[in-house]
PDB file of N, CA and C in Angstrom:
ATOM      1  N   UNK A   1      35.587 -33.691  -8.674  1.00  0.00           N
ATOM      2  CA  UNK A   1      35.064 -32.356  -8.479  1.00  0.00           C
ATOM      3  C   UNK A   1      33.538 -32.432  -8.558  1.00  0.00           C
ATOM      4  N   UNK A   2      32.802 -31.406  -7.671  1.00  0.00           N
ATOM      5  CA  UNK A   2      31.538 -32.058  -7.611  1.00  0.00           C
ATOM      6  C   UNK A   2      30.899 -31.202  -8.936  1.00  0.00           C
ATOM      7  N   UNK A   3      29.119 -31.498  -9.155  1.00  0.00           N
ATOM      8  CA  UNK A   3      29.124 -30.193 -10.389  1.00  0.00           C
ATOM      9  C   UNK A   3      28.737 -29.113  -9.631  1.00  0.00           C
ATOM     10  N   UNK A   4      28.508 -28.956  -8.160  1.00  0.00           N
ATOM     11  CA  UNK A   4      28.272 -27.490  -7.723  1.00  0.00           C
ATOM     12  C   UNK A   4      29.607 -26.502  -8.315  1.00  0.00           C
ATOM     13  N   UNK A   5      30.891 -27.160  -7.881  1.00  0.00           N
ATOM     14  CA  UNK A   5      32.122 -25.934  -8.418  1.00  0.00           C
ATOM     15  C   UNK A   5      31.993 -26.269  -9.201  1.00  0.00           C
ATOM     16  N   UNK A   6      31.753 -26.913 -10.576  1.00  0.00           N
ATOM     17  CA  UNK A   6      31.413 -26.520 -11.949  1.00  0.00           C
ATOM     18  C   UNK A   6      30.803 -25.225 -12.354  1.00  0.00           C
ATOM     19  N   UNK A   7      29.450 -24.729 -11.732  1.00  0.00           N
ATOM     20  CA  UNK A   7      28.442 -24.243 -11.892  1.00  0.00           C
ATOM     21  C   UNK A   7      28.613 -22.832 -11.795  1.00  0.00           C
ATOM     22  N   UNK A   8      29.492 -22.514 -10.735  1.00  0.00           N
ATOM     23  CA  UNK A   8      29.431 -21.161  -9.668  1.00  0.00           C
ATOM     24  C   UNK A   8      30.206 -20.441 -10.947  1.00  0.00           C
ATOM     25  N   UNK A   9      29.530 -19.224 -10.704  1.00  0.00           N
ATOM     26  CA  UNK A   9      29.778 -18.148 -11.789  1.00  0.00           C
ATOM     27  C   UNK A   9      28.969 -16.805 -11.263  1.00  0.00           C
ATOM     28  N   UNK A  10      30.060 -15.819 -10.804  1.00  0.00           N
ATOM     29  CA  UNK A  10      29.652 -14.672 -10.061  1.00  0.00           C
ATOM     30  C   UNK A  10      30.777 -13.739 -10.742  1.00  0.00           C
ATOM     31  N   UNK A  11      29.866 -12.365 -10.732  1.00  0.00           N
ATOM     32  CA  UNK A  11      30.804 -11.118 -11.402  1.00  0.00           C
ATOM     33  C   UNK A  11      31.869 -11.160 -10.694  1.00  0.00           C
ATOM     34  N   UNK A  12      32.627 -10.227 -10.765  1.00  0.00           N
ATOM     35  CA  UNK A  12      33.828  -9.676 -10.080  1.00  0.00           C
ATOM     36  C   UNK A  12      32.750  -8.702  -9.061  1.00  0.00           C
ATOM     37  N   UNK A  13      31.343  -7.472  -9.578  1.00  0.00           N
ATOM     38  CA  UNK A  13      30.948  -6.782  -8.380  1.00  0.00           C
ATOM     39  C   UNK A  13      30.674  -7.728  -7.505  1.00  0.00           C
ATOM     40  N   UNK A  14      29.463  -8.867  -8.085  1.00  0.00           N
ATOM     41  CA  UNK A  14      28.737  -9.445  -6.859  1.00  0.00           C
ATOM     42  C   UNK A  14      29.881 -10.219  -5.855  1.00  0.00           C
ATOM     43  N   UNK A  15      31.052 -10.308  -6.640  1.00  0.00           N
ATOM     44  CA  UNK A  15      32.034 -11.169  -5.345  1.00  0.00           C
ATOM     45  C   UNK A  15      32.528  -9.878  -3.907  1.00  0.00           C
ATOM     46  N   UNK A  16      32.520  -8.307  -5.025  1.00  0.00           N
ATOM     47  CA  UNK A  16      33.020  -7.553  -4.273  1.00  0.00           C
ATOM     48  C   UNK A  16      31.538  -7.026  -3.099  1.00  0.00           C
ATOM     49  N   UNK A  17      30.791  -6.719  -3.765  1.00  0.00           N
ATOM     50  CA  UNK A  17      29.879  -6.770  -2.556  1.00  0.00           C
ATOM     51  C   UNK A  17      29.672  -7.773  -1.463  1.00  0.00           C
ATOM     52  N   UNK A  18      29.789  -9.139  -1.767  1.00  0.00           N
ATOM     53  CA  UNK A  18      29.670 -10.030  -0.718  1.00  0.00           C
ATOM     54  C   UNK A  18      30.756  -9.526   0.609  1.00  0.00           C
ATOM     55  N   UNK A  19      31.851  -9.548  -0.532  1.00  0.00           N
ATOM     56  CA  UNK A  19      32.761  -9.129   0.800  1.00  0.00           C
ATOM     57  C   UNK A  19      32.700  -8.019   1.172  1.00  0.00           C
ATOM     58  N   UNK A  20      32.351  -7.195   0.721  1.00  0.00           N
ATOM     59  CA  UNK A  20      32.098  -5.631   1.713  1.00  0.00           C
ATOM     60  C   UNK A  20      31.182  -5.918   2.605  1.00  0.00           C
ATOM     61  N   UNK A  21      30.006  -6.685   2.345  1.00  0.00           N
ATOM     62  CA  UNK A  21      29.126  -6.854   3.374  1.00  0.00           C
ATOM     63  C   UNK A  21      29.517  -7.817   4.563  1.00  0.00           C
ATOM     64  N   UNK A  22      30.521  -8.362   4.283  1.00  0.00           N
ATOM     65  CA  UNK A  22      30.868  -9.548   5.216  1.00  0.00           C
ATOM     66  C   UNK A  22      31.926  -8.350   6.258  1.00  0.00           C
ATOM     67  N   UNK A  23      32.654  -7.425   5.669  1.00  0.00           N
ATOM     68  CA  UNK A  23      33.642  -6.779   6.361  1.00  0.00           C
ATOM     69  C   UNK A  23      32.730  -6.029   7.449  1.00  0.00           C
ATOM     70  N   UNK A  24      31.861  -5.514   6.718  1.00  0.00           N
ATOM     71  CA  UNK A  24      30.849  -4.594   8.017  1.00  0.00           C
ATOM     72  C   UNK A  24      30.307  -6.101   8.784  1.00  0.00           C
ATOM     73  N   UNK A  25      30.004  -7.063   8.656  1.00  0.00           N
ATOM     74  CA  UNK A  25      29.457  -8.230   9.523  1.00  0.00           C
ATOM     75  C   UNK A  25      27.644  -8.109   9.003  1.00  0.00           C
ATOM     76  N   UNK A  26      26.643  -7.313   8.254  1.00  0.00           N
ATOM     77  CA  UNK A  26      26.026  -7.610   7.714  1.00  0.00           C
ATOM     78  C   UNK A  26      25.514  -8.007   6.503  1.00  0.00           C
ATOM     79  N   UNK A  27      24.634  -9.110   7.253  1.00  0.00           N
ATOM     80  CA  UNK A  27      24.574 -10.269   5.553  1.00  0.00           C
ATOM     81  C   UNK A  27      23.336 -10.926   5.686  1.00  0.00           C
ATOM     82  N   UNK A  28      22.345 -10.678   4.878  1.00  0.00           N
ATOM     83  CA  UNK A  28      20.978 -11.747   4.776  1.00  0.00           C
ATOM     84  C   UNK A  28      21.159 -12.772   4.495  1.00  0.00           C
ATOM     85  N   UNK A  29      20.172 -14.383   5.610  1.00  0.00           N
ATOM     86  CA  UNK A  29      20.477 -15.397   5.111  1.00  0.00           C
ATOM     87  C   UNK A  29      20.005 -15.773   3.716  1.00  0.00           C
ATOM     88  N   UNK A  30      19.163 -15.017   2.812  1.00  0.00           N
ATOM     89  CA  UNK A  30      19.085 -15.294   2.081  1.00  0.00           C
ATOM     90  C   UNK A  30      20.964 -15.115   1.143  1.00  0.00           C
ATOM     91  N   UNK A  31      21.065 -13.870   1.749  1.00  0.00           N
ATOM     92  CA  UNK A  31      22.417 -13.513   0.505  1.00  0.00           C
ATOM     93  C   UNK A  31      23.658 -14.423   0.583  1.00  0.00           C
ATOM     94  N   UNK A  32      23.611 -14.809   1.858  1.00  0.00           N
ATOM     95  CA  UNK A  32      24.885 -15.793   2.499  1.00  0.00           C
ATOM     96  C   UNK A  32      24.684 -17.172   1.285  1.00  0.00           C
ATOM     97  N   UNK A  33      23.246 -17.503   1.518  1.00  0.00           N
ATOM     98  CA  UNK A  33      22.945 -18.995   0.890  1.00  0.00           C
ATOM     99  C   UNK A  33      22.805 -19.111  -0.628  1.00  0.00           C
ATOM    100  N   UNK A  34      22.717 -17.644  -1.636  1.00  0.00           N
ATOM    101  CA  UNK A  34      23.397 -17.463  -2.675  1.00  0.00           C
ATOM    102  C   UNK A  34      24.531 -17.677  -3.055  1.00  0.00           C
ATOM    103  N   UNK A  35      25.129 -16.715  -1.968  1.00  0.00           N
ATOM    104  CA  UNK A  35      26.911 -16.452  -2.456  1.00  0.00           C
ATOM    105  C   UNK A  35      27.718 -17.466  -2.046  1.00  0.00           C
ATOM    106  N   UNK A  36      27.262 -18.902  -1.383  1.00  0.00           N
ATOM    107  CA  UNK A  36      27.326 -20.226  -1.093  1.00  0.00           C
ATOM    108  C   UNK A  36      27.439 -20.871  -2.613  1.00  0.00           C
ATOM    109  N   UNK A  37      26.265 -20.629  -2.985  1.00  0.00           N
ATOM    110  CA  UNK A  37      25.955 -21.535  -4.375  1.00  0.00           C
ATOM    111  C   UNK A  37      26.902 -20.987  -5.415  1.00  0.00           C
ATOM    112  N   UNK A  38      26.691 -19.642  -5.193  1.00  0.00           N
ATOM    113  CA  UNK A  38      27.261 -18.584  -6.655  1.00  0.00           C
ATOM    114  C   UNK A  38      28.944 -18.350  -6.581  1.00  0.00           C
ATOM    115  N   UNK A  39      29.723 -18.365  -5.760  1.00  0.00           N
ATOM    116  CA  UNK A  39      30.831 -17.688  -5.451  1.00  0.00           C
ATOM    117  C   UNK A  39      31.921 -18.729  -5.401  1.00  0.00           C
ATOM    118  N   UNK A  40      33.296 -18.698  -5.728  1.00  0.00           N
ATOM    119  CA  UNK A  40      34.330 -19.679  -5.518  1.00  0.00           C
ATOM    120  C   UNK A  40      35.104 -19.306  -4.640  1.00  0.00           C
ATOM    121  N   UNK A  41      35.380 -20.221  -3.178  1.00  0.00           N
ATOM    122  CA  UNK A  41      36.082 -19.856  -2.434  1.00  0.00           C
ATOM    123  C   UNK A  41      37.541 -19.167  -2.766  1.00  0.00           C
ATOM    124  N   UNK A  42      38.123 -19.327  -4.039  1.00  0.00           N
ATOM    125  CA  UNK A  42      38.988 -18.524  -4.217  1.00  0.00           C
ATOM    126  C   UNK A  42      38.712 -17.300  -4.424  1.00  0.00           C
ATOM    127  N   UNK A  43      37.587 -16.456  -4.835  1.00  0.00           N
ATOM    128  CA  UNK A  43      37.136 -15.665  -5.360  1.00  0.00           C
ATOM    129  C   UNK A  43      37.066 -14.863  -4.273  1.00  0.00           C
ATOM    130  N   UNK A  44      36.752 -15.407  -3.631  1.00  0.00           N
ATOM    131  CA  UNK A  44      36.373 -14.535  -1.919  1.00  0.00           C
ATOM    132  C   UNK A  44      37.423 -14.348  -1.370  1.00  0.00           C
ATOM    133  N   UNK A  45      38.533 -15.365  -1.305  1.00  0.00           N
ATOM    134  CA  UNK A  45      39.918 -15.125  -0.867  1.00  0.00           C
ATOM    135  C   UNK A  45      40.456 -14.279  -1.488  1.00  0.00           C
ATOM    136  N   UNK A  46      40.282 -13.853  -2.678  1.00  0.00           N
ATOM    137  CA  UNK A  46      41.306 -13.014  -3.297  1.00  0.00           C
ATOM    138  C   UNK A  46      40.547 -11.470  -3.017  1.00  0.00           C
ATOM    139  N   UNK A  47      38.924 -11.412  -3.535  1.00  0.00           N
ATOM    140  CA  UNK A  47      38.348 -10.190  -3.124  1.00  0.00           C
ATOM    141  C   UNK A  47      38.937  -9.759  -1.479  1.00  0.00           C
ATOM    142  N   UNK A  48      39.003 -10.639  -0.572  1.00  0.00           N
ATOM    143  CA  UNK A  48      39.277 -10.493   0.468  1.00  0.00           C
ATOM    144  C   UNK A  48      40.300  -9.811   1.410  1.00  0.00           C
ATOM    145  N   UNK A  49      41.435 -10.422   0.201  1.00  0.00           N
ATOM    146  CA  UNK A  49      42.842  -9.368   0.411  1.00  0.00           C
ATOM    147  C   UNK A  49      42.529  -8.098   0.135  1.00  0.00           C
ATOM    148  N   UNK A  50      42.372  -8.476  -1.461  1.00  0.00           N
ATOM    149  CA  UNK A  50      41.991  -6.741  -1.961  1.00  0.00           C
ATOM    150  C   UNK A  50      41.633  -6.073  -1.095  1.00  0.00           C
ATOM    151  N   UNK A  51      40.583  -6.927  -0.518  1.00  0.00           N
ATOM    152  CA  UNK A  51      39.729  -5.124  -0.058  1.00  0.00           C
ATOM    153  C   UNK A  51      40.425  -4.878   1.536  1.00  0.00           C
ATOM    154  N   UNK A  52      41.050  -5.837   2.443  1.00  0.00           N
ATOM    155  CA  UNK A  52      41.826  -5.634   3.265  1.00  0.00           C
ATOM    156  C   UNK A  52      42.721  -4.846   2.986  1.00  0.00           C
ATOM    157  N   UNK A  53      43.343  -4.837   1.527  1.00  0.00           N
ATOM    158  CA  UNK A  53      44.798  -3.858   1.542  1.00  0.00           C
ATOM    159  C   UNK A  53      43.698  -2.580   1.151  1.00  0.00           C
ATOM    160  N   UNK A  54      42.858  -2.221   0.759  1.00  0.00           N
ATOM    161  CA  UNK A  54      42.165  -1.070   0.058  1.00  0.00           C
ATOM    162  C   UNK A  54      41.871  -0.662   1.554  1.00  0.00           C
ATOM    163  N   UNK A  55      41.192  -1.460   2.446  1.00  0.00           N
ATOM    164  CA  UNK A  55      41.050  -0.881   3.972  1.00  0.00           C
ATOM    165  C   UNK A  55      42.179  -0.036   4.215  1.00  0.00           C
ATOM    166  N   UNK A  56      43.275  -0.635   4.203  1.00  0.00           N
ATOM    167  CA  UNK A  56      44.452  -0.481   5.565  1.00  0.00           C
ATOM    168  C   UNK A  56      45.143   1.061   4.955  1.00  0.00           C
ATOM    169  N   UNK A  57      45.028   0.668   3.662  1.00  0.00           N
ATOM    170  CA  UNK A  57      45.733   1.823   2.452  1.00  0.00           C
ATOM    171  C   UNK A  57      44.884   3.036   2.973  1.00  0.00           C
ATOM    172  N   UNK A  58      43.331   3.511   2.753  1.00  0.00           N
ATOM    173  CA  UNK A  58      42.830   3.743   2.886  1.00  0.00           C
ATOM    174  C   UNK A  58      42.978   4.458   4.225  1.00  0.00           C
ATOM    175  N   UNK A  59      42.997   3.697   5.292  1.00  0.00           N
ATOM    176  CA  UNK A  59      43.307   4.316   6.913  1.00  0.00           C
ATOM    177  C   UNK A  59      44.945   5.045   7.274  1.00  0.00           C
ATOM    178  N   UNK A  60      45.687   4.528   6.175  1.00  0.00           N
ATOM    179  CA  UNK A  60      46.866   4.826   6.166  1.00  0.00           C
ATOM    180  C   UNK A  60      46.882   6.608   5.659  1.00  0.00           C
ATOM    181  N   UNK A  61      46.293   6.519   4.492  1.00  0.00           N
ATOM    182  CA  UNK A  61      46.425   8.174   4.174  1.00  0.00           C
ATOM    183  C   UNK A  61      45.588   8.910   4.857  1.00  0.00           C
ATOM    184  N   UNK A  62      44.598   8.522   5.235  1.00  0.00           N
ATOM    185  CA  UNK A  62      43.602   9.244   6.297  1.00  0.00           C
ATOM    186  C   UNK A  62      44.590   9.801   7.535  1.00  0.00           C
ATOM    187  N   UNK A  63      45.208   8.781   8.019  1.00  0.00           N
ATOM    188  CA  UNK A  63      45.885   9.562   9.157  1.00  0.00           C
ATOM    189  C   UNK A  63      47.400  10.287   8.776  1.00  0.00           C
ATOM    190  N   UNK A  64      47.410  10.118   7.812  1.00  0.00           N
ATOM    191  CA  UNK A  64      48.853  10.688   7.097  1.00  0.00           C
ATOM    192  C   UNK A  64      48.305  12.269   6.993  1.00  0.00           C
ATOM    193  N   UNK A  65      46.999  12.618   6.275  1.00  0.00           N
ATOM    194  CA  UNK A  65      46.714  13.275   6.090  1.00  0.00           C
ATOM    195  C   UNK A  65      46.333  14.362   7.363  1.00  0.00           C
ATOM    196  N   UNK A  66      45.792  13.673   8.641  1.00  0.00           N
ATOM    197  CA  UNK A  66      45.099  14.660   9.230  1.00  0.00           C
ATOM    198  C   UNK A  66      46.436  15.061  10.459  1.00  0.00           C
ATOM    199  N   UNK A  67      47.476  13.861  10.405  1.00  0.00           N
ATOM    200  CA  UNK A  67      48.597  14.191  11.078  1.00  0.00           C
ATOM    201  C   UNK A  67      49.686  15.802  10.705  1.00  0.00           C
ATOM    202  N   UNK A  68      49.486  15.793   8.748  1.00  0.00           N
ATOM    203  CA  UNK A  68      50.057  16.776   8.328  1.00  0.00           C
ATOM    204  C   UNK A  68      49.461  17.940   8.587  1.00  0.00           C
ATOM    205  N   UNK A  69      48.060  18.177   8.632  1.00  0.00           N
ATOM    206  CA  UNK A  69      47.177  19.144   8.830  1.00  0.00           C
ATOM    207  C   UNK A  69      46.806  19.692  10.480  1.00  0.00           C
ATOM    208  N   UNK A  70      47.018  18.602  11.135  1.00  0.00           N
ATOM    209  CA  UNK A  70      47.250  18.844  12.365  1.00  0.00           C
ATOM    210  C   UNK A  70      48.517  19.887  12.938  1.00  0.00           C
ATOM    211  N   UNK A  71      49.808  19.728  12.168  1.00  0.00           N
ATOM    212  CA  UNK A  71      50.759  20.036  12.666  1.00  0.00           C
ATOM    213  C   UNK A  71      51.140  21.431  12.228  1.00  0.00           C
ATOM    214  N   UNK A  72      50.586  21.396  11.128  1.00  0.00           N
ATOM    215  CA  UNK A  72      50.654  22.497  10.033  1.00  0.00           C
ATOM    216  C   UNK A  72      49.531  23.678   9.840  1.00  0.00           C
TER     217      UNK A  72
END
């Protein structure tokens, strides 16, 4: 194991911001070449789902909602 994954140690926010910013597609090369050093590829994988199911969930009641209000 090298000592870079030794090292990496990032909150739970700063993992969740990376990936919010990655979902919209903007990202400074400075922030990319941080969250390189700082972040564990598992960390990102897992923020990643999350916030995919928080998306989809998210779009799901939105149209649940405006379908009921529509009809009603």
């Amino acid at each position: 194991m090298s000592v870079l994954a030794d090292n990496r140690k990032a909150s739970p926010f700063a993992v969740a911001k990376a990936v919010f910013w990655s979902f919209l597609g903007i990202r400074r090369k400075s922030a990319l070449e941080s969250d390189v050093v700082n972040l564990k590829p598992v960390q990102v994988i897992v923020a990643g789902i999350i916030g995919a199911a928080l998306f989809v969930t998210t779009i799901l009641l939105v149209v649940r909602y405006v379908i009921k209000h529509a009809a009603g």
